[in-house]
C-alpha atoms as a PDB file:
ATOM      1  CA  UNK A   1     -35.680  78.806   2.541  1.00  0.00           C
ATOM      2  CA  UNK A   2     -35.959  81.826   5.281  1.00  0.00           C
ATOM      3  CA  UNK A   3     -39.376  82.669   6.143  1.00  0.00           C
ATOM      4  CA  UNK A   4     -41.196  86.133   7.225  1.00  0.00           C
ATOM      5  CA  UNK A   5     -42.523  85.561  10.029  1.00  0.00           C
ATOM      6  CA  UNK A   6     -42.964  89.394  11.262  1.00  0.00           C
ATOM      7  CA  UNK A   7     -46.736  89.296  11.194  1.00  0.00           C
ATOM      8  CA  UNK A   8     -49.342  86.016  11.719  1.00  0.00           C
ATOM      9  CA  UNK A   9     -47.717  84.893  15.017  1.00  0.00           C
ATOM     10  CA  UNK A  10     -49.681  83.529  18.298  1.00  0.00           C
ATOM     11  CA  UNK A  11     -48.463  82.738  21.417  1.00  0.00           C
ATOM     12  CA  UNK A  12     -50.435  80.593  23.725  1.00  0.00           C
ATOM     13  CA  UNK A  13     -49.420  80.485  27.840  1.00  0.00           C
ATOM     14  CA  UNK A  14     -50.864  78.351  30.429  1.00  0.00           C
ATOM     15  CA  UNK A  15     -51.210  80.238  33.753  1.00  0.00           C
ATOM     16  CA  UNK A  16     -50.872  78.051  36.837  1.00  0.00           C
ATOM     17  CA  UNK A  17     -47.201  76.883  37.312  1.00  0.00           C
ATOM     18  CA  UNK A  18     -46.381  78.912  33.754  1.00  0.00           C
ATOM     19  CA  UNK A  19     -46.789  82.622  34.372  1.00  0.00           C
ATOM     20  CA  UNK A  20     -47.521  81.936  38.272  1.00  0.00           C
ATOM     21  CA  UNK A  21     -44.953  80.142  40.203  1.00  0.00           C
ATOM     22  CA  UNK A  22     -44.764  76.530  40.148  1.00  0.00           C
ATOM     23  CA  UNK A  23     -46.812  76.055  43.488  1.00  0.00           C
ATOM     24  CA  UNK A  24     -49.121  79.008  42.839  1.00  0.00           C
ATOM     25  CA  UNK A  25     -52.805  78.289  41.731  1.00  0.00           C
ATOM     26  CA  UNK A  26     -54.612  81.105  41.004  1.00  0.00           C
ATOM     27  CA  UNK A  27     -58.132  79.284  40.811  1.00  0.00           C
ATOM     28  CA  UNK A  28     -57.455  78.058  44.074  1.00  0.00           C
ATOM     29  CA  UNK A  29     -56.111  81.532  45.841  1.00  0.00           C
ATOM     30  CA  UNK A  30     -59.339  82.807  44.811  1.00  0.00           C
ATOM     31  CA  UNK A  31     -61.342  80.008  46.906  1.00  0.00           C
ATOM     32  CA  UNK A  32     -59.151  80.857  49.655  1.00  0.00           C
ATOM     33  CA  UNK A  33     -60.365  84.151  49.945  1.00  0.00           C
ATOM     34  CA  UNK A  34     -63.673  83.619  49.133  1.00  0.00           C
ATOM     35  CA  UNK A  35     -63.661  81.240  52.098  1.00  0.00           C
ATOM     36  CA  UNK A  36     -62.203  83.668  54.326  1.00  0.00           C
ATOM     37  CA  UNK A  37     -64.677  86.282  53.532  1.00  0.00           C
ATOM     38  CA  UNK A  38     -67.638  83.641  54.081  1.00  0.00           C
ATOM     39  CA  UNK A  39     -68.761  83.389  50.661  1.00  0.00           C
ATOM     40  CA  UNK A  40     -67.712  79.624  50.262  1.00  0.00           C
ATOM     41  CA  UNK A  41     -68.265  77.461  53.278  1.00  0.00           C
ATOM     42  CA  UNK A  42     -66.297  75.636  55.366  1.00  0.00           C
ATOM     43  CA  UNK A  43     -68.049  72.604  53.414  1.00  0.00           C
ATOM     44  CA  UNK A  44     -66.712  74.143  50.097  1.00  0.00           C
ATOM     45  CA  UNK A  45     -63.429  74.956  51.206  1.00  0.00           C
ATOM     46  CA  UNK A  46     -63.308  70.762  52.894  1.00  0.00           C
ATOM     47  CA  UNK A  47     -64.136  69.258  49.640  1.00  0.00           C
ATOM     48  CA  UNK A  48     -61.904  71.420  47.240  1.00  0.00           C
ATOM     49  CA  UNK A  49     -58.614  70.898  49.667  1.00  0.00           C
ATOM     50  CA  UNK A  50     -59.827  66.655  49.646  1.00  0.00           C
ATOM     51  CA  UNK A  51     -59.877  66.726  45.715  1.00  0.00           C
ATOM     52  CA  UNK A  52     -56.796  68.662  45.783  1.00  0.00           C
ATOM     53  CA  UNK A  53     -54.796  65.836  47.979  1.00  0.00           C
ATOM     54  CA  UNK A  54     -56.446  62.709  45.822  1.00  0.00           C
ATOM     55  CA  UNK A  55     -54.550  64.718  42.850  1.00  0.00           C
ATOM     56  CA  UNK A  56     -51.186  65.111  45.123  1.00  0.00           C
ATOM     57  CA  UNK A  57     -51.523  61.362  45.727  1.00  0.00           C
ATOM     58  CA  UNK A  58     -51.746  60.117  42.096  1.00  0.00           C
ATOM     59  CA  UNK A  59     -55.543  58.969  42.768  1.00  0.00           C
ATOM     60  CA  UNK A  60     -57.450  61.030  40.235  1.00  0.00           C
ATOM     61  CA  UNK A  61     -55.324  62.464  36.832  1.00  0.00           C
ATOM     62  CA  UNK A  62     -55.405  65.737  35.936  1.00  0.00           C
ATOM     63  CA  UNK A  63     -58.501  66.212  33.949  1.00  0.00           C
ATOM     64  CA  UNK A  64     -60.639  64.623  36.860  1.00  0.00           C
ATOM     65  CA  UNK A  65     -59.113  67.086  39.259  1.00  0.00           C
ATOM     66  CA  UNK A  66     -60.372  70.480  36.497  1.00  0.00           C
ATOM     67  CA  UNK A  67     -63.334  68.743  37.019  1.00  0.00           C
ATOM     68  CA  UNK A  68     -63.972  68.124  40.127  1.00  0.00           C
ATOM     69  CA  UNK A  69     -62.976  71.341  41.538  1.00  0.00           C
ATOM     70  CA  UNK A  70     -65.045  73.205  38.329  1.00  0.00           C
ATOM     71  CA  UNK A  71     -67.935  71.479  39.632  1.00  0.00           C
ATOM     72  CA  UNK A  72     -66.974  72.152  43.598  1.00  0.00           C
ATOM     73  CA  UNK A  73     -66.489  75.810  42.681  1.00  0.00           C
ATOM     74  CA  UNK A  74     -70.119  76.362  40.658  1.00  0.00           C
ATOM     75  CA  UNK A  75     -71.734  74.837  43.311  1.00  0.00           C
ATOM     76  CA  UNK A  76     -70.449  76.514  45.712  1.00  0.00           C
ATOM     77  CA  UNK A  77     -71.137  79.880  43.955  1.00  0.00           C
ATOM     78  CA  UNK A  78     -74.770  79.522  43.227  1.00  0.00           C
ATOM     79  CA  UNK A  79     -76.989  82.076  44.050  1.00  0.00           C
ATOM     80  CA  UNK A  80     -73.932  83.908  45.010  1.00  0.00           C
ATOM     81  CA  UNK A  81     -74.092  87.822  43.144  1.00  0.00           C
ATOM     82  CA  UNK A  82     -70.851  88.328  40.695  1.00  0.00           C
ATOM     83  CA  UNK A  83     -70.211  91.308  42.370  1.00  0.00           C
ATOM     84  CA  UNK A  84     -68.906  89.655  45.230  1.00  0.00           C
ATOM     85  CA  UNK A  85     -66.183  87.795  43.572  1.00  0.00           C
ATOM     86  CA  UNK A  86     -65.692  90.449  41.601  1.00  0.00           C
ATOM     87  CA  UNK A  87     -64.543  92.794  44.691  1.00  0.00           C
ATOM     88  CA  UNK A  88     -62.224  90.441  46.195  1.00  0.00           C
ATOM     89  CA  UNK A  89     -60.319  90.315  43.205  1.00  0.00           C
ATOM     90  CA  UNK A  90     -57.442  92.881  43.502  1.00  0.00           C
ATOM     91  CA  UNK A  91     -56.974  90.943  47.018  1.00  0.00           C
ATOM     92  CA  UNK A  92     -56.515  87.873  44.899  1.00  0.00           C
ATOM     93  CA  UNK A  93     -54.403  89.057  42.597  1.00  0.00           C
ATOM     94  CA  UNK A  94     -52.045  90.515  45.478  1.00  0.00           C
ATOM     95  CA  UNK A  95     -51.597  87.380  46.773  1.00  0.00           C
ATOM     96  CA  UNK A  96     -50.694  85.280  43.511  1.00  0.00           C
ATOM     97  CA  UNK A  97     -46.817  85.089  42.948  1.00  0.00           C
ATOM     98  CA  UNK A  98     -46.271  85.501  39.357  1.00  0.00           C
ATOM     99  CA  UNK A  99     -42.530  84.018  37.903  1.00  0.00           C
ATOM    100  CA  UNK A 100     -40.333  87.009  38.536  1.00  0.00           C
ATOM    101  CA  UNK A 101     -39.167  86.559  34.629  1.00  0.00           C
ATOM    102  CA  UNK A 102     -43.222  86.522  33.478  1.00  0.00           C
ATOM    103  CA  UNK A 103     -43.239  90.154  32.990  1.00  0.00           C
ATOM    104  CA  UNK A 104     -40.448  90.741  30.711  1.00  0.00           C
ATOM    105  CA  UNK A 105     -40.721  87.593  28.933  1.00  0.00           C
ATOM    106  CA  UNK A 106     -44.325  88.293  27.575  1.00  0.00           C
ATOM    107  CA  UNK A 107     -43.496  91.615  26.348  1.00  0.00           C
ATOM    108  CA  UNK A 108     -40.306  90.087  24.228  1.00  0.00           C
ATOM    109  CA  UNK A 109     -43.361  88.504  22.666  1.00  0.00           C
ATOM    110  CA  UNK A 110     -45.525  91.472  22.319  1.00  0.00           C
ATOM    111  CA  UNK A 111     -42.570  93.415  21.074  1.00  0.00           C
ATOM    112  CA  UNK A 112     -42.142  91.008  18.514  1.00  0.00           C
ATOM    113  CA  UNK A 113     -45.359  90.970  17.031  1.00  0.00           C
ATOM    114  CA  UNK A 114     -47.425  88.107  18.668  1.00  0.00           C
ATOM    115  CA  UNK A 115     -50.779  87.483  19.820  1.00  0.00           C
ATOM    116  CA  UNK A 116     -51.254  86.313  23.159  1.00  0.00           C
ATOM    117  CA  UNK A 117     -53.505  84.442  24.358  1.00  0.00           C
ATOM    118  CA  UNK A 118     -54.001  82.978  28.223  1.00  0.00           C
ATOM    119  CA  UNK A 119     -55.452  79.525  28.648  1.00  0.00           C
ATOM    120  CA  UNK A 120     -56.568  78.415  32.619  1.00  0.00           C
ATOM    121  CA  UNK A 121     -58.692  76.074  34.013  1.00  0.00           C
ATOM    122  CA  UNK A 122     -58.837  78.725  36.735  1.00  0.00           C
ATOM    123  CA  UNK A 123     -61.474  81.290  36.995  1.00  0.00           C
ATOM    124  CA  UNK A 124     -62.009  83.139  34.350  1.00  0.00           C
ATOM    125  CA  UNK A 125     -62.807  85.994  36.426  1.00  0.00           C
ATOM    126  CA  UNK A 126     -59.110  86.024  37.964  1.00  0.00           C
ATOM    127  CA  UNK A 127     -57.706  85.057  34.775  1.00  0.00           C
ATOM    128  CA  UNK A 128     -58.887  88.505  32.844  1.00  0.00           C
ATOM    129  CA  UNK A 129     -57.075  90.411  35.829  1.00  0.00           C
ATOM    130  CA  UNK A 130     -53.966  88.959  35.331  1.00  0.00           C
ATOM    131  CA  UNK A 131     -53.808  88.582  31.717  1.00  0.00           C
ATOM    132  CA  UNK A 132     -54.941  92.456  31.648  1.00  0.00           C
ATOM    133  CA  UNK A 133     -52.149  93.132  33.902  1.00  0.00           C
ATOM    134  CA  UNK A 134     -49.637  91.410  31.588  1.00  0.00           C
ATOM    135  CA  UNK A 135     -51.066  92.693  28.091  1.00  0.00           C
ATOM    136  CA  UNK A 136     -52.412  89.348  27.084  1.00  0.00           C
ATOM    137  CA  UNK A 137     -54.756  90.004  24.142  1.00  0.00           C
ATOM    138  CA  UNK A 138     -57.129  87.383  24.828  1.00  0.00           C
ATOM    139  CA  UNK A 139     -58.274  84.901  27.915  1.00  0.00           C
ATOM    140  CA  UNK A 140     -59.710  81.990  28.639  1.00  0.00           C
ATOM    141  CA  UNK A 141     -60.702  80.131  31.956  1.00  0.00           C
ATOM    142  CA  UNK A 142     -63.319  78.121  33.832  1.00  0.00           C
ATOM    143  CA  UNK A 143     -66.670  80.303  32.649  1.00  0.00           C
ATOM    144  CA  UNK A 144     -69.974  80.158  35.355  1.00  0.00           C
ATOM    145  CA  UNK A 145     -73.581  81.112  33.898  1.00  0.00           C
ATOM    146  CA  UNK A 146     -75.093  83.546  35.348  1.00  0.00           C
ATOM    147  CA  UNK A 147     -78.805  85.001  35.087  1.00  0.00           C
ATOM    148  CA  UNK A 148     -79.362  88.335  36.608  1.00  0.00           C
ATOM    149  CA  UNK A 149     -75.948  89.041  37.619  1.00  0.00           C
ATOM    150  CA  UNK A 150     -76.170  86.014  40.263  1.00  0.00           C
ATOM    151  CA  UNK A 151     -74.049  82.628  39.632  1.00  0.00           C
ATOM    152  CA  UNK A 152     -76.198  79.135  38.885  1.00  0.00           C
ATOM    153  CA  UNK A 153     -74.940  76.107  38.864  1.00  0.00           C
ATOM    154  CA  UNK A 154     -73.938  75.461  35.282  1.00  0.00           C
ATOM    155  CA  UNK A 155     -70.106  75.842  34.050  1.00  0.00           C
ATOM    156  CA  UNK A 156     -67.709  75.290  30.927  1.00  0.00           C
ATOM    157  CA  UNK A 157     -64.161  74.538  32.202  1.00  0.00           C
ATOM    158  CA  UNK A 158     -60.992  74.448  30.205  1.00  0.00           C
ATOM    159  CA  UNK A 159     -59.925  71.307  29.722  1.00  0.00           C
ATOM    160  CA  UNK A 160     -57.508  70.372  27.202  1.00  0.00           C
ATOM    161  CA  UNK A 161     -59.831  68.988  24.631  1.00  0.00           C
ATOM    162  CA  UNK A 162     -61.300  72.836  25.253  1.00  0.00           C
ATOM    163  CA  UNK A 163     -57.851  74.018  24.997  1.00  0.00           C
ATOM    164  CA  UNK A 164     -56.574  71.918  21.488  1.00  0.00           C
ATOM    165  CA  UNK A 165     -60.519  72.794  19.933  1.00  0.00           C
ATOM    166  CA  UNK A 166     -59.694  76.742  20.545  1.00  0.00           C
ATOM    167  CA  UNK A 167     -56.222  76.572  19.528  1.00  0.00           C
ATOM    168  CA  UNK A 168     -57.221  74.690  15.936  1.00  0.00           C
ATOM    169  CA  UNK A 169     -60.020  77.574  15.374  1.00  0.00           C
ATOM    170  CA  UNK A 170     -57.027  79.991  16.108  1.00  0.00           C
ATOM    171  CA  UNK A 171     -54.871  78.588  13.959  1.00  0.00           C
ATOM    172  CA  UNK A 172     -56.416  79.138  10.964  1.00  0.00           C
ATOM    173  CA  UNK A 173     -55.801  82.890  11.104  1.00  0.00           C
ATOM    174  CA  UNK A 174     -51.988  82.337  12.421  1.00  0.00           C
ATOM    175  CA  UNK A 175     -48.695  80.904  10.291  1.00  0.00           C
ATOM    176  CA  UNK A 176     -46.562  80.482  13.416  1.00  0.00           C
ATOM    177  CA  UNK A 177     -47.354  79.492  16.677  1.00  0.00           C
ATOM    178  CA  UNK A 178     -46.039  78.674  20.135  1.00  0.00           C
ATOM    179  CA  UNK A 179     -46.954  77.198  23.103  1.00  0.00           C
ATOM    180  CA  UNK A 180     -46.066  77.083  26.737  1.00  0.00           C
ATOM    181  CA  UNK A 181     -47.144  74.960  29.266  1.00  0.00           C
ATOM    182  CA  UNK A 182     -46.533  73.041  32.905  1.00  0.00           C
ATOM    183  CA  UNK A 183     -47.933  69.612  32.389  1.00  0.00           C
ATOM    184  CA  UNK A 184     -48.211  67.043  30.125  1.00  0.00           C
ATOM    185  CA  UNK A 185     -52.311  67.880  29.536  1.00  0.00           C
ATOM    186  CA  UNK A 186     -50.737  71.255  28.369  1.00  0.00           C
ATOM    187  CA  UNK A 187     -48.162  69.611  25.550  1.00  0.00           C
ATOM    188  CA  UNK A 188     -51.209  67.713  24.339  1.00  0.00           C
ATOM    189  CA  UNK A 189     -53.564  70.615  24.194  1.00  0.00           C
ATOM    190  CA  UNK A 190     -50.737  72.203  22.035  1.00  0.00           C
ATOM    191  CA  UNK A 191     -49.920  69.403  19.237  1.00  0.00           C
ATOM    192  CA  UNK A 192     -51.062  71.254  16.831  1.00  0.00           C
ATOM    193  CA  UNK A 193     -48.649  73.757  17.359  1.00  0.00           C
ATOM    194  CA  UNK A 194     -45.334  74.636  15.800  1.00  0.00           C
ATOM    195  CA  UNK A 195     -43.192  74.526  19.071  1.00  0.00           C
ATOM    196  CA  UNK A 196     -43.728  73.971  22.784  1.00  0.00           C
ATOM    197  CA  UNK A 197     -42.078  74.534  25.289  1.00  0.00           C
ATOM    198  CA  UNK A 198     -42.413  72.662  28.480  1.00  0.00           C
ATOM    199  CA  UNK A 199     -42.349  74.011  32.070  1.00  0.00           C
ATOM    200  CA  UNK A 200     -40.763  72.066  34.576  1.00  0.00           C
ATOM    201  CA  UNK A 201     -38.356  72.009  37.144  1.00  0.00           C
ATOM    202  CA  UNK A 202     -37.949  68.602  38.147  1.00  0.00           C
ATOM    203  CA  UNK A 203     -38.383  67.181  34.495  1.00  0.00           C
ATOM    204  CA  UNK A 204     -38.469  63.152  34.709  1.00  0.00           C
ATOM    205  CA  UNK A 205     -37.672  62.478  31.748  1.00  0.00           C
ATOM    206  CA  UNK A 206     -41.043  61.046  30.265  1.00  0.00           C
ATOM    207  CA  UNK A 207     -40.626  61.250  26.431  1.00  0.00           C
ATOM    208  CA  UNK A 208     -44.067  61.146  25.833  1.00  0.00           C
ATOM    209  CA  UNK A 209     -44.198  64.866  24.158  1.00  0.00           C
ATOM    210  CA  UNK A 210     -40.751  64.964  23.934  1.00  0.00           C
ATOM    211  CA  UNK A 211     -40.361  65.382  19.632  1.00  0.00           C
ATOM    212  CA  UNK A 212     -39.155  68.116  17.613  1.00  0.00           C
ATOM    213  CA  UNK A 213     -41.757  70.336  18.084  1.00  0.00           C
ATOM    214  CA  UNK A 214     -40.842  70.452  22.722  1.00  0.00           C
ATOM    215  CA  UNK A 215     -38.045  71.688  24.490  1.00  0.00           C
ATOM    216  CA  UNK A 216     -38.258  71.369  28.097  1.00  0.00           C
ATOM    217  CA  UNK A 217     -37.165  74.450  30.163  1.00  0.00           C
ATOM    218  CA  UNK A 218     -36.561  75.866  33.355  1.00  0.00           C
ATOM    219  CA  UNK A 219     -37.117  79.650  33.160  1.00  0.00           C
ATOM    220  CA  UNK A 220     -39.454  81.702  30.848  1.00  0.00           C
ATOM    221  CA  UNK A 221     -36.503  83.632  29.174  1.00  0.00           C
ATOM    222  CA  UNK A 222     -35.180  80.237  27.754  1.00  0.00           C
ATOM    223  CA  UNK A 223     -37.901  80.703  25.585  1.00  0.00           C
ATOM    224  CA  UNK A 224     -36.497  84.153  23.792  1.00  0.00           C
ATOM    225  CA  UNK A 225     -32.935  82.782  23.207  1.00  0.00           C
ATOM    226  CA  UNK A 226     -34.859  79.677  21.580  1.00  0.00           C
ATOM    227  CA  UNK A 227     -36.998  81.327  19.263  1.00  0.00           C
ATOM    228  CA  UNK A 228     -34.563  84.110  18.166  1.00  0.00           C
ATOM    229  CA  UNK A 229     -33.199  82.489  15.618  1.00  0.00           C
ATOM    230  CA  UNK A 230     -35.708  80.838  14.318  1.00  0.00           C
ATOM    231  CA  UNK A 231     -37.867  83.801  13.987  1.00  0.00           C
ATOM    232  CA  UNK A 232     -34.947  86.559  13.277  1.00  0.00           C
END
């Protein structure tokens, strides 16, 4: 039996090491700066890198690492007026490396009728700019409270419980979906999805995720010549 599948379709992308370059971390670019303009201190900018190179050694999985540097971040930023991460934000963006195929690869998908929607444990502040700049219909990322346009202390990250609770509200609405992802905390986010496709490089061979439903790839377009036929 050949489906329709020319309307109801939703495409959900990870960001860092997915649309950026494998290296780039656009949560992390944005800490950078806001170091270098003396909005985090030298304290802040100590205890994200240490966190950062417990997760490089295998000390502290994935999740713990969101965590930690969600919790690094909102501290840092407290009392801190949105406006000033807000204006260092086109420096940010400059600065982020996006995979040179990202561009063409998400408008395949909006040509062919999908929604798309950006998932990041980064900021969501930095994550709006980029999925703007892409034509990503929706966004998601690390979310600080704020009261009177100032930063407190208080934050929801995106981790992938948040990630697979989103996508199963989503899903209701959508008969075909796809995911796309660097890590393994990405392919379980997106179980409840028709097909994902996993990001990586230097793939190890872990078959953990590895079922009908994920195809491991190397370069965005990969994803196109994959889904054409299915779809078409």
């Amino acid at each position: 039996m050949i489906y329709s599948y020319e309307s109801s379709k939703i495409a959900f992308f990870d960001l860092d090491g997915t649309i950026t370059e494998k290296s780039e971390n656009a949560g992390i670019k944005l800490e950078k700066v806001l170091y270098e303009k003396g909005i985090l201190t030298e304290e802040d900018w100590r205890l994200t890198l240490e966190v950062i190179g417990k997760y490089r050694r295998n000390e502290i999985s994935y999740e713990r690492l969101v965590l930690n540097l969600s919790r690094i971040y909102a501290n840092a930023l407290k009392g801190v007026p949105v406006c000033e991460v807000q204006n260092v934000l086109p420096e940010v963006v400059k600065r982020i490396k996006l995979r040179e195929e990202a561009p063409e690869v998400i408008q395949w998908f909006k040509d062919n009728g999908f929604i798309l929607v950006l998932m990041s444990a980064s900021p969501i502040e930095v994550v709006r700019v980029i999925a703007s700049k892409l034509h990503f219909d929706e966004a998601y990322g690390l979310k600080l409270e704020t009261k009177d346009g100032v930063y407190v202390a208080k934050f929801l990250t995106v981790t992938s419980k948040y990630k697979r609770s989103v996508i199963k509200k989503k899903l209701k609405k959508y008969r075909f979906s796809v995911g796309v992802g660097d890590n393994w905390c990405d392919m379980e986010a997106y179980q409840d999805l028709d097909i994902r496709f996993l990001m990586d490089d230097e793939y190890q061979g872990n078959k953990r995720f590895l079922d009908g439903k994920t195809t491991v790839i190397k370069n965005l377009k990969e994803i196109s010549k994959f889904l054409t036929p299915i779809l078409f």
